[in-house]
Protein backbone atom coordinates (compact mmCIF):
# COMPACT_ATOMS: atom_id res chain seq x y z
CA UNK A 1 51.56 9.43 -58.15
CA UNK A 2 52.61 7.36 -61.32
CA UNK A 3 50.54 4.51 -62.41
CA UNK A 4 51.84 1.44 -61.03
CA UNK A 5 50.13 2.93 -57.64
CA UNK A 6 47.17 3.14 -59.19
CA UNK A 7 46.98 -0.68 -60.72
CA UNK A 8 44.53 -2.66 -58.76
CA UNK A 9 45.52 -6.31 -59.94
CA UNK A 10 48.91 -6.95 -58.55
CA UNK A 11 50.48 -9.74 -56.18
CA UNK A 12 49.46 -8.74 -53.47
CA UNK A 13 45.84 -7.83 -55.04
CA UNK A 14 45.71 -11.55 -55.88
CA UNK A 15 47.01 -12.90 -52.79
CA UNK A 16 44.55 -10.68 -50.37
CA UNK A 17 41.79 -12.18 -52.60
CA UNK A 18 42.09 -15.16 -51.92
CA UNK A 19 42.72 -15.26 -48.03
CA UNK A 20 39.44 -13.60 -47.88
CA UNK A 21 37.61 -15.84 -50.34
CA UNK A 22 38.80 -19.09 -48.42
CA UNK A 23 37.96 -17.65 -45.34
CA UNK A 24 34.65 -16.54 -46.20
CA UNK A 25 33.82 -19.77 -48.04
CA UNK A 26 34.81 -21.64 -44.66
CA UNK A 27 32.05 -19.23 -43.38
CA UNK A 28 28.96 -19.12 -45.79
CA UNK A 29 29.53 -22.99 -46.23
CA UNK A 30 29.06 -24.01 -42.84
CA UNK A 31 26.07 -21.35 -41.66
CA UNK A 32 23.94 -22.58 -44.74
CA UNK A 33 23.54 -26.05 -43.37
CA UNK A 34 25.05 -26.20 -39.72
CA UNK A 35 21.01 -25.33 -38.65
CA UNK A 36 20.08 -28.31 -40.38
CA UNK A 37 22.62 -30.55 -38.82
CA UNK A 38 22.27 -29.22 -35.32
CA UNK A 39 18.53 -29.81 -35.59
CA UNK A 40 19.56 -33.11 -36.70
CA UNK A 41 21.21 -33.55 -33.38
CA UNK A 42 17.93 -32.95 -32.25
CA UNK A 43 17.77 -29.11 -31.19
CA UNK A 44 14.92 -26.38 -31.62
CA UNK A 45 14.66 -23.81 -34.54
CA UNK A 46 15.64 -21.36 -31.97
CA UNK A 47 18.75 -23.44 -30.43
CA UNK A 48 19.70 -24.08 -34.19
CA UNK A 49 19.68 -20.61 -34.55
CA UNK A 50 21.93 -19.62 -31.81
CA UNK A 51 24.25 -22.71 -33.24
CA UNK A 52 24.75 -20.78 -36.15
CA UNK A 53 24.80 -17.21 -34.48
CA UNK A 54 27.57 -18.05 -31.67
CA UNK A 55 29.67 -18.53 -34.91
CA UNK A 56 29.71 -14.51 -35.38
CA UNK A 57 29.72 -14.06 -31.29
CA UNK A 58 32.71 -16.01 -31.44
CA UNK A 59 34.11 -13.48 -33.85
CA UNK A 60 32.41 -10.66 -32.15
CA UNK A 61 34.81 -11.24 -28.88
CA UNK A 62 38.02 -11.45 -31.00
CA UNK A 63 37.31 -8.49 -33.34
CA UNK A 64 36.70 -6.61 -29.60
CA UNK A 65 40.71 -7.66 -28.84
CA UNK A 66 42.01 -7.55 -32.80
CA UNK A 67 41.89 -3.97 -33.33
CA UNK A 68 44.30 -3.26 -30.66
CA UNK A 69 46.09 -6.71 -31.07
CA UNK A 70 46.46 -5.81 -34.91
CA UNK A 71 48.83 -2.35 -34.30
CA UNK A 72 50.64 -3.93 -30.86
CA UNK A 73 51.57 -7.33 -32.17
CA UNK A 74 51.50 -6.45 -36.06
CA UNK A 75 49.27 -7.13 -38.38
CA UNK A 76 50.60 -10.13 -40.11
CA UNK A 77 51.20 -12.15 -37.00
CA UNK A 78 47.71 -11.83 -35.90
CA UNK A 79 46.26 -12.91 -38.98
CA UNK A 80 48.73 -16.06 -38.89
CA UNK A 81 47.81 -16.67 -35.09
CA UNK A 82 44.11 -16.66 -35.92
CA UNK A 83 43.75 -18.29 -39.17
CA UNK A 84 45.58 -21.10 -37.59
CA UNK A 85 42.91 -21.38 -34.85
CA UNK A 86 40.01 -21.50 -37.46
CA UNK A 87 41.94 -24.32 -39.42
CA UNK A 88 42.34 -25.93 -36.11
CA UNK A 89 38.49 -25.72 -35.19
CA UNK A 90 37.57 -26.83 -38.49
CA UNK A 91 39.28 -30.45 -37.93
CA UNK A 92 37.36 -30.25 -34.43
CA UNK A 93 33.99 -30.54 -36.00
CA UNK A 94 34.72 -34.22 -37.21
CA UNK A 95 34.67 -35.18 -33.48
CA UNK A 96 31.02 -33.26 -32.97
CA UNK A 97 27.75 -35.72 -31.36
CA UNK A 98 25.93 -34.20 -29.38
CA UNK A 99 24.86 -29.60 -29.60
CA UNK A 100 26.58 -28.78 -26.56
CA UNK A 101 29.79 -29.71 -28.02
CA UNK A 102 29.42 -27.99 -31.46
CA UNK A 103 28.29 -25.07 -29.88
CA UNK A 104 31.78 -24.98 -27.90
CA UNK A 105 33.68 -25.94 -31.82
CA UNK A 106 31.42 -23.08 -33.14
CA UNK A 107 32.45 -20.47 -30.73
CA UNK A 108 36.27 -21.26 -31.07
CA UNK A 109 36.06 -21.36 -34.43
CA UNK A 110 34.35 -17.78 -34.59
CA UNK A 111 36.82 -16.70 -32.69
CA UNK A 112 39.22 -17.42 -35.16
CA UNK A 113 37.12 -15.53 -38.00
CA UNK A 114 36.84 -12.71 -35.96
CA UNK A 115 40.53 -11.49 -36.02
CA UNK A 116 41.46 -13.19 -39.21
CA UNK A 117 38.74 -11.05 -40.92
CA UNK A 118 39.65 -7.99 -39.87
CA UNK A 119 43.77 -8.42 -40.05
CA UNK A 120 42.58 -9.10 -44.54
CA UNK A 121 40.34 -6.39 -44.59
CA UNK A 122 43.33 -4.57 -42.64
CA UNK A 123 45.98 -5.56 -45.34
CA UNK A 124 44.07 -4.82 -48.15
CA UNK A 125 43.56 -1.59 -47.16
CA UNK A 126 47.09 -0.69 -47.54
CA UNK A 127 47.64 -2.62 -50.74
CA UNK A 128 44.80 -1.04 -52.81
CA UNK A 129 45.30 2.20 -54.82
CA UNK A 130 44.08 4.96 -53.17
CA UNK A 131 42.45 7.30 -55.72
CA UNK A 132 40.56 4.00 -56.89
CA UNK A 133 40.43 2.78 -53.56
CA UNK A 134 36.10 2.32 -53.92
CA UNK A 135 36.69 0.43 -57.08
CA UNK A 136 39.77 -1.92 -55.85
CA UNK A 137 37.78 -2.47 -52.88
CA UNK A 138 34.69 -3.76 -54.49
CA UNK A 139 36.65 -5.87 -56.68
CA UNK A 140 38.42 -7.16 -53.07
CA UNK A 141 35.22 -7.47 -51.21
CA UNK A 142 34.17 -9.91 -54.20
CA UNK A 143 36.08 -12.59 -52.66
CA UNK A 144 33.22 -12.36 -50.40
CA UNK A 145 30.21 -11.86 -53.39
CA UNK A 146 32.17 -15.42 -54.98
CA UNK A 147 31.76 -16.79 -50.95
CA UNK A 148 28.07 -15.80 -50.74
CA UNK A 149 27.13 -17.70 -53.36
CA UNK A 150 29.41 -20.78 -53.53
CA UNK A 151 29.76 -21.53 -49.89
CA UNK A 152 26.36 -22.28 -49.36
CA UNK A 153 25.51 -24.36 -53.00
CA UNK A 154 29.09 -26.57 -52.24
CA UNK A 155 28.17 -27.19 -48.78
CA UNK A 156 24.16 -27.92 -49.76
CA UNK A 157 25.42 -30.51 -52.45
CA UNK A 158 28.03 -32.07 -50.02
CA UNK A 159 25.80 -32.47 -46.78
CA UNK A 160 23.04 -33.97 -49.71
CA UNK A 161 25.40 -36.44 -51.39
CA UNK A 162 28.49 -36.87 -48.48
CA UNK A 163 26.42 -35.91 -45.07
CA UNK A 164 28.18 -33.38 -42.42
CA UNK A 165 31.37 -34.62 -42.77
CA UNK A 166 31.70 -34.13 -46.51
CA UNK A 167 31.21 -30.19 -45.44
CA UNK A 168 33.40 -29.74 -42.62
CA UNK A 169 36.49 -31.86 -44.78
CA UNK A 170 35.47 -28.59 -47.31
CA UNK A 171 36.06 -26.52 -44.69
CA UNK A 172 39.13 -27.29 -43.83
CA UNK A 173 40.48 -27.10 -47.07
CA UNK A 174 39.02 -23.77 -47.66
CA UNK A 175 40.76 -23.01 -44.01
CA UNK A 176 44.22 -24.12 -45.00
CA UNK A 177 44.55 -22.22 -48.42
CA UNK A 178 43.40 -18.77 -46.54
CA UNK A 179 46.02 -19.09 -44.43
CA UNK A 180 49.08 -20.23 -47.05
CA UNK A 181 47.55 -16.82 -49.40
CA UNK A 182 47.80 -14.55 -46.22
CA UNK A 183 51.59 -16.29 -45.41
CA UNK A 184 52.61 -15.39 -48.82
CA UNK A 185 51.46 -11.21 -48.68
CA UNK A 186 54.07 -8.77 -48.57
CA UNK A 187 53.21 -5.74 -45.74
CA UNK A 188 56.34 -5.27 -44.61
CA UNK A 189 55.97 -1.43 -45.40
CA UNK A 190 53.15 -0.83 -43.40
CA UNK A 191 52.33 -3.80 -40.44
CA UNK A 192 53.00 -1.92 -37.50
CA UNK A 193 55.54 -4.40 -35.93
CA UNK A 194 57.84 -3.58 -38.45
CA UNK A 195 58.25 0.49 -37.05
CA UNK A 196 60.49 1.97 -35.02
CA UNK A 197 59.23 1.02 -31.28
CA UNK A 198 58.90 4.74 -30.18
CA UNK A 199 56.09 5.62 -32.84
CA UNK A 200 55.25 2.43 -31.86
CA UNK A 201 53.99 3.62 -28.39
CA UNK A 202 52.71 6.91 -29.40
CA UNK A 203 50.29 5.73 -32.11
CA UNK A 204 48.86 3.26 -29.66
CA UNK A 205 48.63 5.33 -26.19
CA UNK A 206 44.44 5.24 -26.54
CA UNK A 207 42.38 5.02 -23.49
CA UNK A 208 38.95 3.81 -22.44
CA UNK A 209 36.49 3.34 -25.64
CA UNK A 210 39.13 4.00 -28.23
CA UNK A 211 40.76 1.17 -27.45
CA UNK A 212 37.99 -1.25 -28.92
CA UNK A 213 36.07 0.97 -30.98
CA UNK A 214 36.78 4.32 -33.46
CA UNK A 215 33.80 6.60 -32.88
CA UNK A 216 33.47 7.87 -36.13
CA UNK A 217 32.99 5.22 -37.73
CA UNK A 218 30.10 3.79 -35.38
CA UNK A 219 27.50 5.80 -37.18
CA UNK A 220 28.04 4.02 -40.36
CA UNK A 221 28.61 0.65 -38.57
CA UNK A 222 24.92 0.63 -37.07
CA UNK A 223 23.22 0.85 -40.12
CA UNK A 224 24.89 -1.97 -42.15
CA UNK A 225 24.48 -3.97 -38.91
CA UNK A 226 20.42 -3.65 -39.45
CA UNK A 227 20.78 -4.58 -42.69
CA UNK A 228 22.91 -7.36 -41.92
CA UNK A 229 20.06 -8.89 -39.63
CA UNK A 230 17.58 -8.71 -42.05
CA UNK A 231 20.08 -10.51 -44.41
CA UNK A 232 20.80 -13.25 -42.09
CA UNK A 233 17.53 -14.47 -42.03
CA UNK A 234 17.82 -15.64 -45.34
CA UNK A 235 21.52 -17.05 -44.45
CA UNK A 236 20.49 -19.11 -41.85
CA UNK A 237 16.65 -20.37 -42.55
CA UNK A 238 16.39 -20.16 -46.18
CA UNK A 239 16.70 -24.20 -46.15
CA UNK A 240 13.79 -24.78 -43.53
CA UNK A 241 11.83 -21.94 -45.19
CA UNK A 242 12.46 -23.54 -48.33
CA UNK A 243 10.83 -26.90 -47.16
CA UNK A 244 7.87 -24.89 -45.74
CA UNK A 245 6.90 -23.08 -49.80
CA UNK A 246 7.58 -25.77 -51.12
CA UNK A 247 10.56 -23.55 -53.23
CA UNK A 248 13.75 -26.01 -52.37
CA UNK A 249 14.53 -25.88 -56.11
CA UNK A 250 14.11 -22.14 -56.50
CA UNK A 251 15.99 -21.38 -53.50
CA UNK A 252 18.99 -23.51 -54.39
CA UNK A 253 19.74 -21.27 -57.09
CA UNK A 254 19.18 -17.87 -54.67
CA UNK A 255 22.53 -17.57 -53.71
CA UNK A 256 24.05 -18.15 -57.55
CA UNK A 257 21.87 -15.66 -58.63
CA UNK A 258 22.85 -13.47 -56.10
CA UNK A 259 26.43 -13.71 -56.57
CA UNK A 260 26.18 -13.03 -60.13
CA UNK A 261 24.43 -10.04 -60.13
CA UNK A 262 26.95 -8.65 -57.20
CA UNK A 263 29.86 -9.91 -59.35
CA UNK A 264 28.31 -7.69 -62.11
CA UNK A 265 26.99 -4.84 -59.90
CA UNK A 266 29.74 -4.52 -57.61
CA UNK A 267 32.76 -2.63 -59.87
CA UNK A 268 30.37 -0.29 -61.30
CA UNK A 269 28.69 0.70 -57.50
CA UNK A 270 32.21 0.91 -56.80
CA UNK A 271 32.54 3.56 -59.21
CA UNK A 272 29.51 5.15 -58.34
CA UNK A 273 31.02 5.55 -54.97
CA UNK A 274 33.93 6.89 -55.78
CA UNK A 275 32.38 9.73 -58.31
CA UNK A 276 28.85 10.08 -56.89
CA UNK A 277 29.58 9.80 -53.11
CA UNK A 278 28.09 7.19 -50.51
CA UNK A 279 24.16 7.53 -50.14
CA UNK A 280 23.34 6.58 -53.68
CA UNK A 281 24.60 2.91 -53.16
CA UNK A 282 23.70 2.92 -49.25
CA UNK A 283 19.89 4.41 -49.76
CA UNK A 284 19.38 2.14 -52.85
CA UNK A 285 20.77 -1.26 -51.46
CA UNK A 286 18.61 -0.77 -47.92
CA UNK A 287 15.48 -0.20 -50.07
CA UNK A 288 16.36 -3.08 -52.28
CA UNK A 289 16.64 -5.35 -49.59
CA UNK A 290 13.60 -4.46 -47.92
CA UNK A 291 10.92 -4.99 -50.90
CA UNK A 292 13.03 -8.57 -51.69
CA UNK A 293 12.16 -9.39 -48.20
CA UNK A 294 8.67 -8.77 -48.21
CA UNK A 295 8.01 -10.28 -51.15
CA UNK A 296 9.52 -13.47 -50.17
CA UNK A 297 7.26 -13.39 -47.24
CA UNK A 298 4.14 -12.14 -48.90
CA UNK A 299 4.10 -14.25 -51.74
CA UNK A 300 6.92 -16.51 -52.33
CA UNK A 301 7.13 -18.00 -55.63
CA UNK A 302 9.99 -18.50 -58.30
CA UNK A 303 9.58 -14.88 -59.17
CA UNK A 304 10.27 -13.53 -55.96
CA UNK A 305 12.73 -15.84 -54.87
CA UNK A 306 14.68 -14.70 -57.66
CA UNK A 307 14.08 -11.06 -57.04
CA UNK A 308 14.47 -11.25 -53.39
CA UNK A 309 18.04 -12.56 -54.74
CA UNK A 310 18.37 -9.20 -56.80
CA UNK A 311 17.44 -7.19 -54.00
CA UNK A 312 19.53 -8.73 -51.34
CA UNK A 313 22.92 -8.15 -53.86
CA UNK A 314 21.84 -5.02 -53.86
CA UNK A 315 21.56 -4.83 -50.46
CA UNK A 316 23.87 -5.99 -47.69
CA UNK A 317 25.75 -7.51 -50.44
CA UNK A 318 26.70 -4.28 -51.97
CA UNK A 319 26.42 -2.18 -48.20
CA UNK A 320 28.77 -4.58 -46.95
CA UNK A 321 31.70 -3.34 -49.46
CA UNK A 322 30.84 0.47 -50.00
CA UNK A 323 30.34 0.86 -46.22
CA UNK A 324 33.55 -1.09 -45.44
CA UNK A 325 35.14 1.43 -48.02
CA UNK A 326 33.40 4.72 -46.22
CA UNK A 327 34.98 3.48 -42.86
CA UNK A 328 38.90 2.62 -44.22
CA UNK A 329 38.90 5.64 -46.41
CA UNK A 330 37.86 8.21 -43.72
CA UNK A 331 39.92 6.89 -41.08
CA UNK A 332 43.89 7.80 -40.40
CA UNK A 333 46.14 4.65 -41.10
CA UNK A 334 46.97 4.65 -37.38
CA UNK A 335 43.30 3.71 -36.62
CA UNK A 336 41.81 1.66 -39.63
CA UNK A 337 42.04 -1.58 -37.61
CA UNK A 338 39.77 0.16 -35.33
CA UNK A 339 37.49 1.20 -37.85
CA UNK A 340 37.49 -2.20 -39.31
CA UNK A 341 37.01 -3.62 -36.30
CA UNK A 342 34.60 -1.10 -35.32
CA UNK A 343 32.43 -2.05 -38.48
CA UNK A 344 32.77 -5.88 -37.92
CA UNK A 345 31.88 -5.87 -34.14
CA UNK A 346 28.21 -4.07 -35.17
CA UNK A 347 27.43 -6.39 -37.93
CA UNK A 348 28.59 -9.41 -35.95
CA UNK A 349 26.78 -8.44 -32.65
CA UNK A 350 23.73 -8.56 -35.56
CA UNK A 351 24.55 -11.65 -36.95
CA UNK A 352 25.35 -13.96 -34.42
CA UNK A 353 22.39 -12.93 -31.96
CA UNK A 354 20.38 -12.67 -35.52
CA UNK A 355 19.75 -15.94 -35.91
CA UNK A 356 18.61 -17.14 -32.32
CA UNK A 357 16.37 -13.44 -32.61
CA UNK A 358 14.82 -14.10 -35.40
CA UNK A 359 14.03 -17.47 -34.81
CA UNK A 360 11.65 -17.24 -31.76
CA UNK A 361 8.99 -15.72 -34.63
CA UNK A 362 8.93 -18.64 -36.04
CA UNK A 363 5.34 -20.16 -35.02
CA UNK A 364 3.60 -23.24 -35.68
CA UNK A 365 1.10 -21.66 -37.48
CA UNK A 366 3.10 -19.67 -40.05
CA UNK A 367 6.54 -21.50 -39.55
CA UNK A 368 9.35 -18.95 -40.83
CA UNK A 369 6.86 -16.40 -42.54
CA UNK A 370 7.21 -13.97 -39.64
CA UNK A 371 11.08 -13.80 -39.69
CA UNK A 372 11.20 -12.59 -42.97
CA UNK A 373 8.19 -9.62 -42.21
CA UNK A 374 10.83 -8.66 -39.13
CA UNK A 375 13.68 -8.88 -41.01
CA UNK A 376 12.16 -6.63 -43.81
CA UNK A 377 11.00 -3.94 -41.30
CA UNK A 378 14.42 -4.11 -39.55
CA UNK A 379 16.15 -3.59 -42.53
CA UNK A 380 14.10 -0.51 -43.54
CA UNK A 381 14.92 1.19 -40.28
CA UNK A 382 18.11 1.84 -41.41
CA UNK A 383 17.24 4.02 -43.89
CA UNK A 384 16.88 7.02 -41.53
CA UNK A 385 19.71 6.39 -39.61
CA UNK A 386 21.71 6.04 -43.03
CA UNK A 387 20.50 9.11 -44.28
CA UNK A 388 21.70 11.17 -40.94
CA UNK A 389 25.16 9.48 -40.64
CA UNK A 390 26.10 10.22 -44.32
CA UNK A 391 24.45 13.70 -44.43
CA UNK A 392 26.92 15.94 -46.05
């Protein structure tokens, strides 16, 4: 293999990037504040909750159909046909009054996520070197780590200084340049609709569970989904919790502070992976993310804010990528939709019922204290499970 297969920064590197940074930004931007505007509308912390959550159930259902619509129809089309229905849902939100009707614009705009999400993560995988493949990924799956911590300090300054609308005009924009970066990328070589119609049929003759899910990568899916619920707690109540501490200033910074240290974490657990193998960076980032959550609970301050910020990069933040990587890598090209899709559905199922979960503990006594206790002790239950699934 010479070394222009090795490079990690080409077109199509750059290109990839950025479909997934827009789209995630569209994401992170709108969960970070759409609780606060739907209990604006006058709903519950546990109806705001689900607002946010049917998001990811949105994407859920569509990452359930976009494995198997991602080899039949072709990997670029499906990403087009999806990333134009999140664009589209994102103009719908300007015509929002009342929570019934954004939780309809929520749903079809998760559904749009879903499938769009997994056809990037799709491409990339077939763009990035392969020998370096845990490195190029963790510099892809920044586009995320940039998302994280953008998406919800844009969106908190716009819905401060411009209201809802000022957000969901951001969103849009985000929306549109995903798709024109995904239009431009080249996968002619490898999108399925581009082979010969008889392998065509024989790669995709799968029956009953295989056509939704790849098994072997479900082990590795469940425990980044338990992770990902303790991490959504902070995604979707870290405002209202906030308020409670009296740590609005501290917080607003969480999310910077987290995206920095996964910026400068990230390539270098990617590296790790690569040399060292998986359960270094997967035991490490669930025991991370458990002490930051704690803390936060048991005595929030500046201090812990900040290293609950630490921890949580080097939790899901850094699980997300290197078990993203585990299930692309070990998967045949015929069935890495699947596995991506496989991986998705788990840590959407967590984060879009997450949210609504999580907030029936919150109680007028101790407000939002409780969810982050839960969401610690759910997070450290996937330390077993980690440890059997990536026993050698």
């Amino acid at each position: 293999m010479n070394n222009a297969d090795e490079k990690i920064f080409t077109k199509s590197f750059f290109l990839v990037f950025g479909a997934l940074l827009f789209s995630a930004l569209v994401m992170y931007a709108l969960m970070s504040t759409i609780t606060e505007y739907a209990t604006s509308l006058g709903s519950s912390a546990t109806v705001a909750g689900l607002v946010s959550g049917i998001y990811i159930f949105g994407g859920l259902c569509s990452r359930i159909y976009s494995g198997n619509a991602l080899e039949r129809v072709g990997w670029r089309k499906t990403a087009l046909i999806f990333m134009s229905i999140h664009f589209l849902a994102c103009l719908f939100y300007f015509l929002v009054d009342n929570v019934t009707l954004l939780l309809i614009v929520r749903f079809v705009h998760g559904i749009g996520f879903g499938a769009t999400a997994n056809a990037i993560v799709t491409i990339a995988s077939s763009v990035l070197p392969k020998k370096r493949f845990g490195e190029a990924f963790g510099y892809f799956m920044m586009g995320t780590t940039i998302a994280v911590g953008l998406g919800p300090y844009i969106s908190g300054f716009l819905y401060d200084v411009y209201g809802s609308n000022g957000c969901f005009l951001a969103a849009s924009i985000f929306s549109a340049l995903a798709l024109i970066f995904i239009y431009f990328v080249d996968v002619s070589k490898s999108d399925p609709a581009n082979k010969r119609e008889d392998i065509r049929k024989e790669e995709i003759t799968y029956s009953g569970i295989e056509k939704v899910f790849e098994i072997s990568a479900i082990p590795v899916s469940f425990f980044t989904a338990l992770t990902s619920l303790g991490y959504v707690s902070i995604l979707s109540f870290y405002r209202l919790y906030a308020v409670q501490v009296n740590l609005t200033q501290a917080f607003s910074w969480f999310f910077l502070l987290y995206s920095v240290v996964l910026i400068l974490t990230r390539p270098l657990a990617g590296k790790i992976q690569d040399r060292h193998g998986d359960r270094i960076i997967c035991v490490t980032g669930i025991i991370a993310q458990s002490i930051g959550l704690f803390l936060i609970a048991y005595a929030p301050s500046y201090a812990t804010v900040f290293i609950c910020a630490v921890c949580a990069a080097l939790g899901f933040g850094t699980l997300n990528s290197a078990c993203t990587t585990i299930v692309t890598r070990n998967t045949p090209e015929n069935r890495r939709s699947y596995a991506v899709s496989t991986f998705f559905i788990f840590c959407d199922a967590t984060m879009g019922f997450g949210p609504a979960l999580l907030g029936s503990f919150v109680s007028q006594s101790l407000g939002y204290t409780p969810v982050y206790y839960i969401s610690a002790i759910i997070t450290f239950l996937a330390l077993p499970i980690c440890l059997i699934s990536l026993k050698k």
